[in-house]
Every structure is written in C-alpha cells, then in structure tokens.
N, C-alpha and C. Protein backbone atom coordinates (compact mmCIF):
# COMPACT_ATOMS: atom_id res chain seq x y z
N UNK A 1 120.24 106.77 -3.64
CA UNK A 1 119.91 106.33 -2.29
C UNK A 1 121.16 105.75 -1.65
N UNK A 2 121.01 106.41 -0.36
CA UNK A 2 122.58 106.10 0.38
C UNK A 2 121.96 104.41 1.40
N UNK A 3 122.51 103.42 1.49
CA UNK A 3 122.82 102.69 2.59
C UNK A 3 123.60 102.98 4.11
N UNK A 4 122.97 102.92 4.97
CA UNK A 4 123.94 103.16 6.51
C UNK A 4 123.53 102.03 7.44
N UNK A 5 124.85 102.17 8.05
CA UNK A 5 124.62 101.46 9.22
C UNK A 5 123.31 102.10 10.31
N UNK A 6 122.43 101.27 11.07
CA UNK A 6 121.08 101.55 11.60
C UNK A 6 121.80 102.33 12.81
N UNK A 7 122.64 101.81 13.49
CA UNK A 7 123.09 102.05 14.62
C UNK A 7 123.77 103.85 14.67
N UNK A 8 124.52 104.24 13.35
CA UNK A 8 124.65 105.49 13.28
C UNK A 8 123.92 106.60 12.87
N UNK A 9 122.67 105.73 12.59
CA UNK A 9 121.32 106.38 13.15
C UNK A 9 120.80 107.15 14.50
N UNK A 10 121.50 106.24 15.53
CA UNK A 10 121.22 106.68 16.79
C UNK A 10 119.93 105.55 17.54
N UNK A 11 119.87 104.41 16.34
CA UNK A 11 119.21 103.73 17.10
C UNK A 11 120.26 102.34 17.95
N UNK A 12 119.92 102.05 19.13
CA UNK A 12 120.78 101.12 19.88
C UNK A 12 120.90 99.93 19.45
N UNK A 13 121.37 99.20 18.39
CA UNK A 13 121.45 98.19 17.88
C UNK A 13 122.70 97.26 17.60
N UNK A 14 123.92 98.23 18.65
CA UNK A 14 125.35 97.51 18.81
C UNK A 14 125.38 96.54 19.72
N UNK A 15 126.61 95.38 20.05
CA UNK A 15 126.41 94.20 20.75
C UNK A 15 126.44 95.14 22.18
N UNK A 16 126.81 96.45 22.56
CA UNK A 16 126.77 97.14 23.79
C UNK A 16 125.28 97.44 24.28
N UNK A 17 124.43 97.29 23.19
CA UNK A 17 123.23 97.87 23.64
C UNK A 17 122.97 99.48 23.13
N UNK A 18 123.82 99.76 22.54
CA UNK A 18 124.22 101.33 22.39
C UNK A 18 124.27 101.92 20.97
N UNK A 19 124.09 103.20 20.42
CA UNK A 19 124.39 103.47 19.37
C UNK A 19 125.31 104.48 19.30
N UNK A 20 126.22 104.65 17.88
CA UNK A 20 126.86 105.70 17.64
C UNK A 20 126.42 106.84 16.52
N UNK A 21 125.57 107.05 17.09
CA UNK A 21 124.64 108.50 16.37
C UNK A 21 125.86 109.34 15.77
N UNK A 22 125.56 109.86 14.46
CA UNK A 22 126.19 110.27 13.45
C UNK A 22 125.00 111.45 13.02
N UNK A 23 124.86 112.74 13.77
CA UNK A 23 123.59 113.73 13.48
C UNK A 23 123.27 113.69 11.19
N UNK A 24 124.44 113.72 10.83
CA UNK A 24 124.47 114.31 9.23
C UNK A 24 123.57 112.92 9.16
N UNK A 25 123.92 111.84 9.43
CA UNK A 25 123.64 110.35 8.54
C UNK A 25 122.20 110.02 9.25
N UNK A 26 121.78 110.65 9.98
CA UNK A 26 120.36 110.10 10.69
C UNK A 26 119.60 111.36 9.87
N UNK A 27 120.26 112.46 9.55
CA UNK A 27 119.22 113.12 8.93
C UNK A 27 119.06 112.69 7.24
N UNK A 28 120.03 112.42 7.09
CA UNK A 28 119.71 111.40 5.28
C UNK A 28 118.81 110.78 5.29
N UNK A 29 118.41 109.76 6.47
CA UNK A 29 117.44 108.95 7.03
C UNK A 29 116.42 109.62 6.94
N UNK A 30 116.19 110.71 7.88
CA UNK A 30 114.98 111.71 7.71
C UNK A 30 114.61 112.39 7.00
N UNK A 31 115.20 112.23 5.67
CA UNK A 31 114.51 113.08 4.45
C UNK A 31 114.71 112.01 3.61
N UNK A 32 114.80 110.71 3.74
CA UNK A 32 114.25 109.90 2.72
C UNK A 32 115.77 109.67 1.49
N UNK A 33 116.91 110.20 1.85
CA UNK A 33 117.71 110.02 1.30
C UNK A 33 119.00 108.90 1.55
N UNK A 34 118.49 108.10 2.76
CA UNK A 34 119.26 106.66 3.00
C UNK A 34 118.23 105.98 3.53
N UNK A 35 118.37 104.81 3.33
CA UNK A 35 117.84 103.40 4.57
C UNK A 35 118.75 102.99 5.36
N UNK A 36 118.34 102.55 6.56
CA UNK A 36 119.03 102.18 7.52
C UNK A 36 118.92 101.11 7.59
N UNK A 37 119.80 100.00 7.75
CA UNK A 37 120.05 98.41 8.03
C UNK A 37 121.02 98.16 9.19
N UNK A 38 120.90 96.86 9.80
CA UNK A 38 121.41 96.42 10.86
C UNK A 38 121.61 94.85 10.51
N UNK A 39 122.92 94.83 9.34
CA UNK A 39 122.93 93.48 9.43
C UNK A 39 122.70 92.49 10.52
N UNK A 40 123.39 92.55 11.49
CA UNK A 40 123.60 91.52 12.35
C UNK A 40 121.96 91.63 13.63
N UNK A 41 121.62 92.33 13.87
CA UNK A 41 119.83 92.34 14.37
C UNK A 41 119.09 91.56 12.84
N UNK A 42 119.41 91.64 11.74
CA UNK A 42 118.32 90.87 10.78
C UNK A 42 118.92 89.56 10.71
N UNK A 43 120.52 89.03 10.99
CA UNK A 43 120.59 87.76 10.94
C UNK A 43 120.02 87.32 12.58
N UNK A 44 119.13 88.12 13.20
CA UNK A 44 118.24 87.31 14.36
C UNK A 44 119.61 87.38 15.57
N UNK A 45 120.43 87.98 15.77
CA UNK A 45 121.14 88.58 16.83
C UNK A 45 120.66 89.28 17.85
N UNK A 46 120.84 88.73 19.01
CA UNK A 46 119.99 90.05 19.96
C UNK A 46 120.69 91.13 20.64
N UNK A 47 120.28 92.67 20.90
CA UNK A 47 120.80 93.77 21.62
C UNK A 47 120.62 93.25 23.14
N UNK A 48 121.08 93.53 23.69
CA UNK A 48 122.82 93.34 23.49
C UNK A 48 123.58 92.53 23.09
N UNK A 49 124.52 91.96 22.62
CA UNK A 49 125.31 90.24 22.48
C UNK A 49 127.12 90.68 22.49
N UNK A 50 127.18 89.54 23.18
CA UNK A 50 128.61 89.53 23.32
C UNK A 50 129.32 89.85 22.27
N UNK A 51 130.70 90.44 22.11
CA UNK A 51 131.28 90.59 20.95
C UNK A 51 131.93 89.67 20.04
N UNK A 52 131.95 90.21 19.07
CA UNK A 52 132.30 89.00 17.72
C UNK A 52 133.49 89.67 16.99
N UNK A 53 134.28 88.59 16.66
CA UNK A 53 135.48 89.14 15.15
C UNK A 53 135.55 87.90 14.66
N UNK A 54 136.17 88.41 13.73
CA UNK A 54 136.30 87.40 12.35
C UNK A 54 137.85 86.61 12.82
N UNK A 55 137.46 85.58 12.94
CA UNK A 55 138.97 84.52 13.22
C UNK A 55 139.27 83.15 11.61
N UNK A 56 140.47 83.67 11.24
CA UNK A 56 140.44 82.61 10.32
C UNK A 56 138.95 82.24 9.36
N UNK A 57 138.67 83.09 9.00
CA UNK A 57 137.16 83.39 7.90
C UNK A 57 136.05 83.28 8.41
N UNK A 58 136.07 82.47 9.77
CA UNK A 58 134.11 82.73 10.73
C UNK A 58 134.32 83.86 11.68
N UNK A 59 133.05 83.97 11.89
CA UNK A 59 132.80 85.23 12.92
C UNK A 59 132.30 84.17 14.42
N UNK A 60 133.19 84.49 15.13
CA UNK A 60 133.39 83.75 16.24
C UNK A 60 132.88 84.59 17.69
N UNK A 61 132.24 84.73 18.59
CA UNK A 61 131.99 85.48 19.72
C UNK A 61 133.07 85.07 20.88
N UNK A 62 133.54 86.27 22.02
CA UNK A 62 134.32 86.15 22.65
C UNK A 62 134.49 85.13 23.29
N UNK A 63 133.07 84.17 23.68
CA UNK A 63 133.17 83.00 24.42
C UNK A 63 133.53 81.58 23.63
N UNK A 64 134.18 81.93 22.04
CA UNK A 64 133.82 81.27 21.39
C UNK A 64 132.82 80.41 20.15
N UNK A 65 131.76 80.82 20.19
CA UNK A 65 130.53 80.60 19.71
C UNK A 65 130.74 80.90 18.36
N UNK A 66 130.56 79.94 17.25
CA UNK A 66 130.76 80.43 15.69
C UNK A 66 128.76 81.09 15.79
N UNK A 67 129.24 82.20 15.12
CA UNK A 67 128.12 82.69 14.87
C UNK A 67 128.29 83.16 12.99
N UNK A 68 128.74 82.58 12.59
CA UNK A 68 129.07 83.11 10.83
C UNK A 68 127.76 82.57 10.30
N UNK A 69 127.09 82.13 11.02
CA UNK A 69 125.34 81.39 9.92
C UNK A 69 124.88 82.89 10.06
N UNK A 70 124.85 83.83 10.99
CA UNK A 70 123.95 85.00 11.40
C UNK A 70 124.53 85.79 10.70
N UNK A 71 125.77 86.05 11.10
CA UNK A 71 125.84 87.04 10.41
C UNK A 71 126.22 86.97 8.25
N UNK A 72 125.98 86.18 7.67
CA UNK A 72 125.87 85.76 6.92
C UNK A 72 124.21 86.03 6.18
N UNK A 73 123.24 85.45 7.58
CA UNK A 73 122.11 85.51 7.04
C UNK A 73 121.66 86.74 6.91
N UNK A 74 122.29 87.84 8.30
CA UNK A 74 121.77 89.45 8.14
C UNK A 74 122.31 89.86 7.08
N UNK A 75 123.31 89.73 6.77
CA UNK A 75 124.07 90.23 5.55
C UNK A 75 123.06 90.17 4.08
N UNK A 76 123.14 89.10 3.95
CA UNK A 76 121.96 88.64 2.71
C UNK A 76 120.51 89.61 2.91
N UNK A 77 120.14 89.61 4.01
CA UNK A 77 118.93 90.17 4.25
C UNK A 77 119.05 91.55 3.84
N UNK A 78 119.89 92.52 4.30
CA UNK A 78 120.56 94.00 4.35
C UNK A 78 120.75 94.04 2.48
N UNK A 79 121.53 92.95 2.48
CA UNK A 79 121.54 93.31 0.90
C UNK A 79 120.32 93.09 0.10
N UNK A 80 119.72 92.53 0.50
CA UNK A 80 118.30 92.49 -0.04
C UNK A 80 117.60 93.95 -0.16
N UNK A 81 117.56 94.71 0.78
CA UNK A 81 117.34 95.54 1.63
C UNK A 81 117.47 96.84 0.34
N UNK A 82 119.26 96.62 0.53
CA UNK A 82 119.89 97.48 -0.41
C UNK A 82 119.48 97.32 -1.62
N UNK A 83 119.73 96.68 -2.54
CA UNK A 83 118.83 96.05 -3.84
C UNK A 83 117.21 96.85 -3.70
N UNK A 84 116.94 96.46 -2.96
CA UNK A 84 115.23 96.63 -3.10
C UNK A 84 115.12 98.71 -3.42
N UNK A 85 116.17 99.25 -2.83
CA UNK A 85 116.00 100.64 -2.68
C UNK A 85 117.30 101.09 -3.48
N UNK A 86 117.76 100.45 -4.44
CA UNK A 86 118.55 100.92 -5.14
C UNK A 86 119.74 101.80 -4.84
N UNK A 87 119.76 101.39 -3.51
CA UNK A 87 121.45 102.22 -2.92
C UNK A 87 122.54 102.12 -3.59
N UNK A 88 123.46 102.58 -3.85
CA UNK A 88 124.75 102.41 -4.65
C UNK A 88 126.04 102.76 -4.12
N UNK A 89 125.39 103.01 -2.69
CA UNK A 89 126.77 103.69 -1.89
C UNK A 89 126.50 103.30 -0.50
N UNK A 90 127.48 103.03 0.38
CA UNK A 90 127.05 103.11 2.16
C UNK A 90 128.21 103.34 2.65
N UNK A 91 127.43 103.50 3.57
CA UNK A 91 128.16 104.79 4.90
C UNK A 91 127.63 103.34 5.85
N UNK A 92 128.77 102.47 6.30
CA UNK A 92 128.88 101.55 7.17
C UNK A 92 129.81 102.15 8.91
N UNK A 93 129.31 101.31 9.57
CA UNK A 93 130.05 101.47 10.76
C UNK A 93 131.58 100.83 10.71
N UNK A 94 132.60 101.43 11.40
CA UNK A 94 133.57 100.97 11.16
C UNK A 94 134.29 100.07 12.01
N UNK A 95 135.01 99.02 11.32
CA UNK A 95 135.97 97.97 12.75
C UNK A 95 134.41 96.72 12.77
N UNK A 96 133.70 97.07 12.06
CA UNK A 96 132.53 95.61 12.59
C UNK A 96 132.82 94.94 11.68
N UNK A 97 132.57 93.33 12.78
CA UNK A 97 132.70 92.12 11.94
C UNK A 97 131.77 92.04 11.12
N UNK A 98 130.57 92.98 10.95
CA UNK A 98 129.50 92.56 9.97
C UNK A 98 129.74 94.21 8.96
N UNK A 99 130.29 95.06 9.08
CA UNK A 99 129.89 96.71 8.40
C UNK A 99 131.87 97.16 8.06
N UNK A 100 132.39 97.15 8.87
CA UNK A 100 133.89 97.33 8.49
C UNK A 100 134.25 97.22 7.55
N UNK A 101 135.49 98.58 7.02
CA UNK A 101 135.40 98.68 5.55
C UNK A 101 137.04 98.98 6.06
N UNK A 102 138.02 97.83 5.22
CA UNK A 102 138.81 98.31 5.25
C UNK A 102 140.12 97.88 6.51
N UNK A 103 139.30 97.91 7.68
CA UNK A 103 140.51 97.24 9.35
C UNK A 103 139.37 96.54 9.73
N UNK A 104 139.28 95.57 10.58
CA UNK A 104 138.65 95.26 11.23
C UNK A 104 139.11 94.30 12.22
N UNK A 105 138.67 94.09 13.76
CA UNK A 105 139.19 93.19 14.71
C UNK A 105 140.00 92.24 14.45
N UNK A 106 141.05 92.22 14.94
CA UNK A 106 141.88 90.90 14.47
C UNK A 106 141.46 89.43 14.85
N UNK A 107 140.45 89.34 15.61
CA UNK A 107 139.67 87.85 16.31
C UNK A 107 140.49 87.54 17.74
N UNK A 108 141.18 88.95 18.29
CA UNK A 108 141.95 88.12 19.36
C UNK A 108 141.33 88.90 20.76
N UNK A 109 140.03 89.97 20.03
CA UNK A 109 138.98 90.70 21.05
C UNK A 109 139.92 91.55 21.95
N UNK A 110 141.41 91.88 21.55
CA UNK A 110 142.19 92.58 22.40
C UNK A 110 142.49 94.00 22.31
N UNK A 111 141.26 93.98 20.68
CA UNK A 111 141.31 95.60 20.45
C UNK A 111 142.74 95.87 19.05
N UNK A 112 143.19 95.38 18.75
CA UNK A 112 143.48 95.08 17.50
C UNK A 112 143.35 95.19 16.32
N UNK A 113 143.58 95.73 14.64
CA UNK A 113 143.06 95.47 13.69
C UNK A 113 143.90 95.12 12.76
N UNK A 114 143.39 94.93 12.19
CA UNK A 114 143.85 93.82 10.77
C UNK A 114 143.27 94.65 9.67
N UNK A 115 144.16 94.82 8.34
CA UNK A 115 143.31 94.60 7.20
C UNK A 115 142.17 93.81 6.97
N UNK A 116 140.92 94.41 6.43
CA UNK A 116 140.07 93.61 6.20
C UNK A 116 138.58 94.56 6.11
N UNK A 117 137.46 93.40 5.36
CA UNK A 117 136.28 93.67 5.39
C UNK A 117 134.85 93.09 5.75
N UNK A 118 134.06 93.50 7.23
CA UNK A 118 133.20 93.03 7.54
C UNK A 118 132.19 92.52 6.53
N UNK A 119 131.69 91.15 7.01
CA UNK A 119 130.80 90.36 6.30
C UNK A 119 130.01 90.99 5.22
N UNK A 120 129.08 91.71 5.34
CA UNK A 120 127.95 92.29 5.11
C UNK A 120 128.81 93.35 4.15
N UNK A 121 129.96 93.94 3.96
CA UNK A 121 130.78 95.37 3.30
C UNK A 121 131.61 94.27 1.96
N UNK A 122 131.76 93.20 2.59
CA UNK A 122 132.19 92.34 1.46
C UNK A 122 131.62 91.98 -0.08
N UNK A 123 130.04 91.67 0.87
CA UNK A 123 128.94 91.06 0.20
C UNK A 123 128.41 92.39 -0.84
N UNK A 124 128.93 93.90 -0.15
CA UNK A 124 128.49 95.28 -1.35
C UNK A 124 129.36 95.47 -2.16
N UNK A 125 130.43 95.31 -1.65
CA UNK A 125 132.11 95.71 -2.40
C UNK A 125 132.17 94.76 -3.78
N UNK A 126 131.36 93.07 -3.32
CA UNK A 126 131.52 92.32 -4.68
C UNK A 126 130.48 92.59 -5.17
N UNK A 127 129.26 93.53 -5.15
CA UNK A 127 128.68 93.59 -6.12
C UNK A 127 128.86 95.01 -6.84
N UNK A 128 129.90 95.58 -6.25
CA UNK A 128 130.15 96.92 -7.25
C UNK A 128 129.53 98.13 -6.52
N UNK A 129 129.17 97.95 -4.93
CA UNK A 129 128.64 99.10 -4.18
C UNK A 129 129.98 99.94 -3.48
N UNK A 130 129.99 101.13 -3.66
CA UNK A 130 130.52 102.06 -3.37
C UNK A 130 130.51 101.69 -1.48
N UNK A 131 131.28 101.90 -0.59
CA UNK A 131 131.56 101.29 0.75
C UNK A 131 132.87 102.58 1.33
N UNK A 132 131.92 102.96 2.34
CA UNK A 132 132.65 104.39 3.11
C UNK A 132 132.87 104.20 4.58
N UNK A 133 133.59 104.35 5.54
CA UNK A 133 132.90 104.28 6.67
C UNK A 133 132.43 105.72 7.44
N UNK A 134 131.88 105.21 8.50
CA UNK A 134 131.20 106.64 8.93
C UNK A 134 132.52 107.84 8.91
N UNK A 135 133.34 107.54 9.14
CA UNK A 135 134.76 108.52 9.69
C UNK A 135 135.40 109.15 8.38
N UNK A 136 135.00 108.42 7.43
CA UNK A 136 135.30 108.53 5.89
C UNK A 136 134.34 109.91 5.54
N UNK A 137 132.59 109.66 5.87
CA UNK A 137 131.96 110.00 5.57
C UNK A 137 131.86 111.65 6.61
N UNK A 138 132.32 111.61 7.93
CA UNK A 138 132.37 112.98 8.19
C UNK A 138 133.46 113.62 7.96
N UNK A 139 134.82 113.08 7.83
CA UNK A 139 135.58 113.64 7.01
C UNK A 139 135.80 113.99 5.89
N UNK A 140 134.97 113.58 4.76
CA UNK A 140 135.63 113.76 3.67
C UNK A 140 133.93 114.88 2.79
C-alpha cells in the first residue's frame, strides 16, 4: 500500500484552495492501491490558508503565525493513517512544509529552497518509510 499526498489526488486541499492532480496517483487511489492523506487539513487547517515554511525548526505562516502545533498534530494523525494501512512507501507533494522530501521553502516565502524535509516526510523517513515526491514518482 502506497501513501500520497490527498491533494495530488485532485482533491483541493492546498493553502490556494487548489489541487495538483497527478492522473497515475489518483488512480492508485481508485483501485485501492494508495490512501490519500492531507496532513495539514487533519492538523484542523482550513482550505484555503495562508502560506507556511519552516523558519528556524517551526512552521511559521506568512503573517507570522507559529502554526508548528498543526502541523505536527496532522502529521501524527496521517501517520496514524499510514500505520493503520500498512503503507511502506509515499508519493508526497513536493516543496511542502508538511509533505516535502528533500528542498523545501526556505521560510523567507520568496520562493526559495533549502535542503530539507517537510514535517509530516520527516515523521515517515524516521520510521523507515520509503518517501518519493510526486516528480520523483512520474519520472522515474
């Protein structure tokens, strides 16, 4: 069982309101061969929300706002998620402060990246889950 990001599902669950539909990874979905999670909608985030990066280890929103309790708590939840359905691999969205595998926002919202790994890709990576991002996953 594969793990994905919900949003490259094609369902709208980015801070834009929007999704980035990925046709291959929504059909894994539809034959029962991934679950879809949305860390940051299960740490109680709402569609739409301002944007977030990781500054100095919290996840901070553009206006400022530490939001690292949420996305922390979706994270836990997602991995719950994962656990419960025995995934061993995900196909995350890439560059998110909560799914990013690898670069992600530098916290200066100027479009930027940094080495690094979103909240929620951290929390799979230390338990020994295999972590792709979508761009990984139609390329390779």
């Amino acid at each position: 069982m594969i793990l994905v990001s919900e949003c490259l599902t094609g369902v709208p669950c980015r801070m834009d309101g929007k999704s980035k539909l990925i046709p291959e990874i929504k059909k894994l979905v539809d034959e029962g061969k991934a679950v879809a999670v949305c860390p940051e909608v299960l740490g109680g985030l709402p569609t739409p929300r301002g944007p977030s990066e990781i500054r100095n280890g919290r996840v901070v929103t553009q206006k400022g706002a530490d939001v690292t309790e949420a996305f922390i708590n979706g994270a836990e939840k997602a991995f719950r998620i994962c656990k419960e359905h025995g995934c061993t691999c995900a196909v995350l969205k890439s560059k998110s402060p909560s799914c990013g595998f690898g670069q992600i926002h530098d916290g200066t919202f100027g479009g930027g990246l940094v080495p690094g790994n979103g909240v929620f890709t951290q929390m799979l990576l230390d338990a020994g889950i295999e972590v792709m991002t979508e761009q990984d996953f139609v390329s390779g």
